[in-house]
Structures are given as C-alpha cells and as structure tokens.
C-alpha atoms as a PDB file:
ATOM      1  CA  UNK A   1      -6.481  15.349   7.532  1.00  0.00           C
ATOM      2  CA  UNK A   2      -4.003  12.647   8.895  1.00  0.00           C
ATOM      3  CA  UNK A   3      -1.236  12.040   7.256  1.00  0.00           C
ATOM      4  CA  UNK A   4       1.479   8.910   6.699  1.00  0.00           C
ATOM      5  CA  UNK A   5       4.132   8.731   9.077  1.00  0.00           C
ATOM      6  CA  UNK A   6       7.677  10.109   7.403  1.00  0.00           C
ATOM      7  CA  UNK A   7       9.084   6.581   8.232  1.00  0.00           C
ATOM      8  CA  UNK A   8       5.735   4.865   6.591  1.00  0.00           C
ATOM      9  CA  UNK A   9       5.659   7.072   3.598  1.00  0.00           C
ATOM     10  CA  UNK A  10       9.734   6.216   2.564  1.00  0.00           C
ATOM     11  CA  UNK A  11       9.038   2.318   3.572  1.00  0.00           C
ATOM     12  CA  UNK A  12       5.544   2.770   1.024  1.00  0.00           C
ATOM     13  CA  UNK A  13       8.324   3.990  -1.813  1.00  0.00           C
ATOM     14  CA  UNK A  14      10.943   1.573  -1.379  1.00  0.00           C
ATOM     15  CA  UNK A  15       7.763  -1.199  -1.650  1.00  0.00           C
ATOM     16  CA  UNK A  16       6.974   0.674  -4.931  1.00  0.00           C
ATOM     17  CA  UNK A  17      10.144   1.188  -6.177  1.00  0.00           C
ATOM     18  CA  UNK A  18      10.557   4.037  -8.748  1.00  0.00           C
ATOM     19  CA  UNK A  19      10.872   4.141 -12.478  1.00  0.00           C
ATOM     20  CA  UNK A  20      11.020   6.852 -14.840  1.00  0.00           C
ATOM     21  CA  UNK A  21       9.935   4.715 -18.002  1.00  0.00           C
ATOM     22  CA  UNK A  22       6.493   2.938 -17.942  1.00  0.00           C
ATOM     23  CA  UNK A  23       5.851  -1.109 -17.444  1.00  0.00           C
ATOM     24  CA  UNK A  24       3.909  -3.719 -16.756  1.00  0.00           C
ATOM     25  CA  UNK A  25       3.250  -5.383 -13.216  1.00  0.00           C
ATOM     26  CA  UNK A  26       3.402  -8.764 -12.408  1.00  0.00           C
ATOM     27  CA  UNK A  27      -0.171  -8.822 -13.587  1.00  0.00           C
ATOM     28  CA  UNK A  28      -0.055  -6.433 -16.643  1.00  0.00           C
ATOM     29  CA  UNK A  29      -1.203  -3.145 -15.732  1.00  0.00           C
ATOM     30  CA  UNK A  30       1.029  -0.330 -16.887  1.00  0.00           C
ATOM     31  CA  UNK A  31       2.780   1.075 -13.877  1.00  0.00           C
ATOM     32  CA  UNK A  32       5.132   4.295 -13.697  1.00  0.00           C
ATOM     33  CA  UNK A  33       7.040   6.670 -11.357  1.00  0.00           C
ATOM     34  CA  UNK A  34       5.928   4.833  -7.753  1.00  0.00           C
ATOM     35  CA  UNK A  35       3.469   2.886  -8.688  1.00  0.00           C
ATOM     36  CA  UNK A  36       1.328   4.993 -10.043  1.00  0.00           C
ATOM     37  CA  UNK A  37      -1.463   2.979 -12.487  1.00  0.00           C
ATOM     38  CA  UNK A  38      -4.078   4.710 -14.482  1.00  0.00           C
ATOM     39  CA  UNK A  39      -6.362   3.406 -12.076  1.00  0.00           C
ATOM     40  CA  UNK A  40      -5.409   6.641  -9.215  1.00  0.00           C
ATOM     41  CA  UNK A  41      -6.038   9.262 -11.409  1.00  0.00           C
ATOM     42  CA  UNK A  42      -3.876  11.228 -13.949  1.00  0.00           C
ATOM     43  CA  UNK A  43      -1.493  10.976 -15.816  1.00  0.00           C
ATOM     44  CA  UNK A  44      -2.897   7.926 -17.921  1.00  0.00           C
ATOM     45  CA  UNK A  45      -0.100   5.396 -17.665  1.00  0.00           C
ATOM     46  CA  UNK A  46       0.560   4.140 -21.476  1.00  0.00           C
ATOM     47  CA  UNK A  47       3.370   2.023 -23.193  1.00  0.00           C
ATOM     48  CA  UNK A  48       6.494   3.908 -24.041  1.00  0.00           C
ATOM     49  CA  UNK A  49       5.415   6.832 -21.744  1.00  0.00           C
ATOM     50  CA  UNK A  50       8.683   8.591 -19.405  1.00  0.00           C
ATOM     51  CA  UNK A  51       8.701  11.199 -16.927  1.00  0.00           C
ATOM     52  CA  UNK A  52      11.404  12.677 -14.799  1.00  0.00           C
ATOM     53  CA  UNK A  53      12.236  11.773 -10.786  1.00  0.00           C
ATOM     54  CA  UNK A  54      10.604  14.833  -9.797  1.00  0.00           C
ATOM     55  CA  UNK A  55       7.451  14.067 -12.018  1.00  0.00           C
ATOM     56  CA  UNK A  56       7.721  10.617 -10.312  1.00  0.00           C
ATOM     57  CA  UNK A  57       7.313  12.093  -6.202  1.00  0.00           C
ATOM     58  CA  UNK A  58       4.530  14.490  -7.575  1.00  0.00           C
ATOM     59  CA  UNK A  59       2.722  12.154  -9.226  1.00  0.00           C
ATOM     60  CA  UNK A  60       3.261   9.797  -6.125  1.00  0.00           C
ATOM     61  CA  UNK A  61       2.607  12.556  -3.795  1.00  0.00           C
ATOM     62  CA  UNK A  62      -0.916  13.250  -5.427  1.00  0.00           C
ATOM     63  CA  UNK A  63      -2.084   9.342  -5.100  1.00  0.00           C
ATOM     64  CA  UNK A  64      -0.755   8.814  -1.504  1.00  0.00           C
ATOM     65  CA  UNK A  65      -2.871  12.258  -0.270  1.00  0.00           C
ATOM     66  CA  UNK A  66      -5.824  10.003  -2.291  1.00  0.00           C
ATOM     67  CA  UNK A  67      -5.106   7.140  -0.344  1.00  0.00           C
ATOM     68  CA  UNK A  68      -4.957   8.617   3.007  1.00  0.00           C
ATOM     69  CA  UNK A  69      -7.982  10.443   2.065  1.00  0.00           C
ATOM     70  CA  UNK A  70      -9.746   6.914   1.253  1.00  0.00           C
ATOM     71  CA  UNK A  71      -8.446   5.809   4.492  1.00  0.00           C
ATOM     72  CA  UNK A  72      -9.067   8.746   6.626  1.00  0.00           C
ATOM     73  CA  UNK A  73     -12.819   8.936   5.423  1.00  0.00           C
ATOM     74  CA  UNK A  74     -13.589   5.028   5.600  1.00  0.00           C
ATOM     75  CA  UNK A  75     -12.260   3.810   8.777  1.00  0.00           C
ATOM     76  CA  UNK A  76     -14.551   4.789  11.431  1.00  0.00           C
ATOM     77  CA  UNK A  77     -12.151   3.777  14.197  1.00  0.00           C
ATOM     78  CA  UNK A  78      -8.593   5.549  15.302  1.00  0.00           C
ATOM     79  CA  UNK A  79      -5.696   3.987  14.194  1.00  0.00           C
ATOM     80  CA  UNK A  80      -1.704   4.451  16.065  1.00  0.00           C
ATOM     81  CA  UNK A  81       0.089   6.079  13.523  1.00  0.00           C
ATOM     82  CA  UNK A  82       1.774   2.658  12.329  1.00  0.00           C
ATOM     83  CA  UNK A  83      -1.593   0.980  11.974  1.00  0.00           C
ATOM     84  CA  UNK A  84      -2.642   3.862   9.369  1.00  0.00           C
ATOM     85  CA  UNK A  85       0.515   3.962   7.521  1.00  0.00           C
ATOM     86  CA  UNK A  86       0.236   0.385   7.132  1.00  0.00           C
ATOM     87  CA  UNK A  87      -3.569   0.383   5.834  1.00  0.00           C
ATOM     88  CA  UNK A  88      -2.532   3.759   3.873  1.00  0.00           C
ATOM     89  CA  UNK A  89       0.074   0.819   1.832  1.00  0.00           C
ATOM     90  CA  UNK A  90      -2.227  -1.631   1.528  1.00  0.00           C
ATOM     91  CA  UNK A  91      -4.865   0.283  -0.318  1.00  0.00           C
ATOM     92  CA  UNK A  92      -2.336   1.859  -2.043  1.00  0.00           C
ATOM     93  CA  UNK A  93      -1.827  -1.386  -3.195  1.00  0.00           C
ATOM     94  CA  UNK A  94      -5.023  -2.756  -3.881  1.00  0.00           C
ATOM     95  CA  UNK A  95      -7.597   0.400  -4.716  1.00  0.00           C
ATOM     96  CA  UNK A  96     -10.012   2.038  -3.730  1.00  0.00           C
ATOM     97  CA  UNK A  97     -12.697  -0.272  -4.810  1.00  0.00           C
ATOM     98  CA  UNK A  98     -11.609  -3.508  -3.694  1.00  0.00           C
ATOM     99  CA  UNK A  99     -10.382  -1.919  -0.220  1.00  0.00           C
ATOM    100  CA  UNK A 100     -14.231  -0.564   0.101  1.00  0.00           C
ATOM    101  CA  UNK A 101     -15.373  -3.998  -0.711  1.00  0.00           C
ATOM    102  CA  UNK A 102     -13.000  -5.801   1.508  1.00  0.00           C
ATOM    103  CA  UNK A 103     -13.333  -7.849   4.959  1.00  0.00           C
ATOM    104  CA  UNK A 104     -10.179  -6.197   6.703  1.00  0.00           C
ATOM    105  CA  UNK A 105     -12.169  -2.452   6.238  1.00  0.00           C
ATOM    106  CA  UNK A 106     -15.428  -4.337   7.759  1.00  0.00           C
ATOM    107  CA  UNK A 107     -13.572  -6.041  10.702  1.00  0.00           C
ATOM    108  CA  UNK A 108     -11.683  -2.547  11.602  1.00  0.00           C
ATOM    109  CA  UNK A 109     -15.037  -0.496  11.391  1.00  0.00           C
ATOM    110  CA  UNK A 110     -16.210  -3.473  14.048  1.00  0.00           C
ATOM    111  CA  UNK A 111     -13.114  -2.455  16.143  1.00  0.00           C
ATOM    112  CA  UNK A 112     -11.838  -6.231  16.160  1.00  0.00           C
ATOM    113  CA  UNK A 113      -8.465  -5.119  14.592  1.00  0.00           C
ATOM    114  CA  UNK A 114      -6.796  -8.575  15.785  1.00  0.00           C
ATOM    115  CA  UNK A 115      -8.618 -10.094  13.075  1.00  0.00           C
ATOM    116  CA  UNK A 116      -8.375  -7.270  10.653  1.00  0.00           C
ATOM    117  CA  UNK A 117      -4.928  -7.495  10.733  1.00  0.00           C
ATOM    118  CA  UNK A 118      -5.099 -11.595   9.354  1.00  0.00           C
ATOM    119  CA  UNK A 119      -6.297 -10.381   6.522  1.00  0.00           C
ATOM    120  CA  UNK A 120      -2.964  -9.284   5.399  1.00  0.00           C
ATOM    121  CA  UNK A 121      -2.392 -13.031   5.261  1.00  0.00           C
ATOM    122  CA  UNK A 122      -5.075 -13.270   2.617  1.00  0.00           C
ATOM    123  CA  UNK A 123      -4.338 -11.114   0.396  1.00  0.00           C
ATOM    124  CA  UNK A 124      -1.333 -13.057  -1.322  1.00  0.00           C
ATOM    125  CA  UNK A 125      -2.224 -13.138  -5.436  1.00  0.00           C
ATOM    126  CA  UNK A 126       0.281 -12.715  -7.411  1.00  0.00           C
ATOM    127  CA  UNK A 127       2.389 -14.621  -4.544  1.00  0.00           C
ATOM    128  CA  UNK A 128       5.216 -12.272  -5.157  1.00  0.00           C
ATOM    129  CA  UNK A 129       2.833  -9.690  -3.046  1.00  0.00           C
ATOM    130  CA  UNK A 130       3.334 -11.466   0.127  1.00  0.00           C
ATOM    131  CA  UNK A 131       6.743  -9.994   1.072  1.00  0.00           C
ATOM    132  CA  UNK A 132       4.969  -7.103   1.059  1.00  0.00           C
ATOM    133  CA  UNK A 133       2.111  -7.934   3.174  1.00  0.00           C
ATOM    134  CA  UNK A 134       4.236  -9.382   5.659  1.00  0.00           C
ATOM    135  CA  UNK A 135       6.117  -6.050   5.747  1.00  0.00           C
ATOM    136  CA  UNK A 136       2.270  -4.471   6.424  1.00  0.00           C
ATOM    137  CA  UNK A 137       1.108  -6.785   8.578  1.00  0.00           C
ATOM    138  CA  UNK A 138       4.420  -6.186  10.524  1.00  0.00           C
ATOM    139  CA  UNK A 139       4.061  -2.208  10.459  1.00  0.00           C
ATOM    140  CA  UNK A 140      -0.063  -2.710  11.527  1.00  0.00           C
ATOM    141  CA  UNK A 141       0.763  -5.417  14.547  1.00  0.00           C
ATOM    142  CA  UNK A 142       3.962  -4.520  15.674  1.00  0.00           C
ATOM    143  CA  UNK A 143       5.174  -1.126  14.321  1.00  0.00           C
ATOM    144  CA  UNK A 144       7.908  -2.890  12.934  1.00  0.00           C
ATOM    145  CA  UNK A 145       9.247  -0.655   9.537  1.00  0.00           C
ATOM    146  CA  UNK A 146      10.153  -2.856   7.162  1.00  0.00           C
ATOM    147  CA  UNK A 147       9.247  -2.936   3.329  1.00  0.00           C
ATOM    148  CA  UNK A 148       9.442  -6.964   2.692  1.00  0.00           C
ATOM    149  CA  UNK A 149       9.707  -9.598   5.130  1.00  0.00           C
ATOM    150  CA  UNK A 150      11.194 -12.526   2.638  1.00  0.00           C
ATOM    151  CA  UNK A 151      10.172 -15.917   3.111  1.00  0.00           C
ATOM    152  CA  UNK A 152      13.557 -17.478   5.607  1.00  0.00           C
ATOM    153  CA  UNK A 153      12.802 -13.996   7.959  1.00  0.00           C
ATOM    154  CA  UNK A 154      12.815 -14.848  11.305  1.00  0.00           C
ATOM    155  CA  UNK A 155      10.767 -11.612  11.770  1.00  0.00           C
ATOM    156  CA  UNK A 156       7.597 -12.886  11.635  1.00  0.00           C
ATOM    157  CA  UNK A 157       5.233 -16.293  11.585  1.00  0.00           C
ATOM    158  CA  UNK A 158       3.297 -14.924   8.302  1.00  0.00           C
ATOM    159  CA  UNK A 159       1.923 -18.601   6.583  1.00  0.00           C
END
C-alpha cells in the first residue's frame, strides 16, 4: 500500500495543527488532536473532550492510513510521490464522500492531471482554506513543500 512521503506527511500536520483539547472549525465541526473529526472514524470528537500528544499522532496516524487507503484504491492512475501526498491532504481535508463525488478524482482517473490540478483553485469555502490549497496545488504541480502559500506569496499565481 503506498504511503505519504515523510516530507508530505509533517507538511499534512503542520496544515492541521495539533490540539490536545477539542474545538470547533471554522465551520463548526468538533475537531481534535490533527484534525481528526468524528467524520474519520473513532474516537467521537465531543465538546470538552482532551487527549494526550501521543493520543493525538495515533489517532492521526489511523485517519491518514484511511486516507491513503481512499486514495490508493480510487485513483486509477500513478501518481509521483508529491502528487499523492498532495491528493492524500486534500481528502484529508475534504472526506471521503465529497472526494468520491468530486471533478478533480474524475479528471485524474481521465489522466488529464493539468486540469485536475485547477481544481485546487475551486475548492476555496471557508476562504481561510485557500492558503492551504495553494500549498496543495503547489506540492501536486511543482513538488514544492509548503503548508500555506498566503495571499502576497510570490510562490505561486493561485486566483
């Protein structure tokens, strides 16, 4: 089973951040450890709830092996290393369910990853998510590591 990159998996947890006491994202769904939701399996995130570093990579290490499983088994196509660790963020990010649904897997299972890759661009609700996509869209089109690429970078032209 492929696996994330070293390099992709620390950039995936520094766009996750870590915190040992649960919260609510930008759009209200309780979040703990790195960004683990109820949504990838146990534990079941709830208000008030805690856990420990360690508890926090476990958990984390569980639902990225999910997520490069979801990859691995949907994309029909290979992928360099960078291209899979930056799909392996994105539905991370998003789910399973919407990534199943989603143009970007379509265009990539019809090998036209030029324009699988602008679909990073559309992805941008809540708009404090773009960043982030830039950083994915920079790891999938030019192997570039970087979590965020803020709005002044001269990194990338991301509209």
């Amino acid at each position: 089973m492929r696996e994330m990159t070293e390099r992709g998996t620390q950039v995936l947890v520094d766009r996750e951040g870590l915190m040992t006491t649960a919260y609510q994202d930008t759009v209200g769904v309780w979040t703990i450890g790195v960004g683990h939701t109820s949504a990838a399996g146990p534990p079941q995130v709830t208000a008030g709830m805690t856990i420990t570093e360690t508890e926090a990579f476990e958990i984390f290490d569980r639902d990225n092996d999910y997520f490069e499983h979801v990859v691995a088994d949907t994309v029909s196509v290979p992928l360099e290393h960078h291209e899979f660790d930056a799909v392996v963020s994105f539905v991370f990010n998003i789910g399973e369910t919407q990534w199943g649904s989603s143009t970007m897997l379509k265009l990539l299972n019809q090998g036209d990853k030029v324009a699988a890759w602008e679909e990073f661009k559309k992805w941008k609700k809540p708009p404090e998510i773009i960043p982030r996509r830039r950083g994915e869209y920079a790891c999938a089109v030019h192997a570039m590591y970087v979590a965020r690429v803020p709005d002044d970078s001269p990194l990338l032209d991301f509209a």
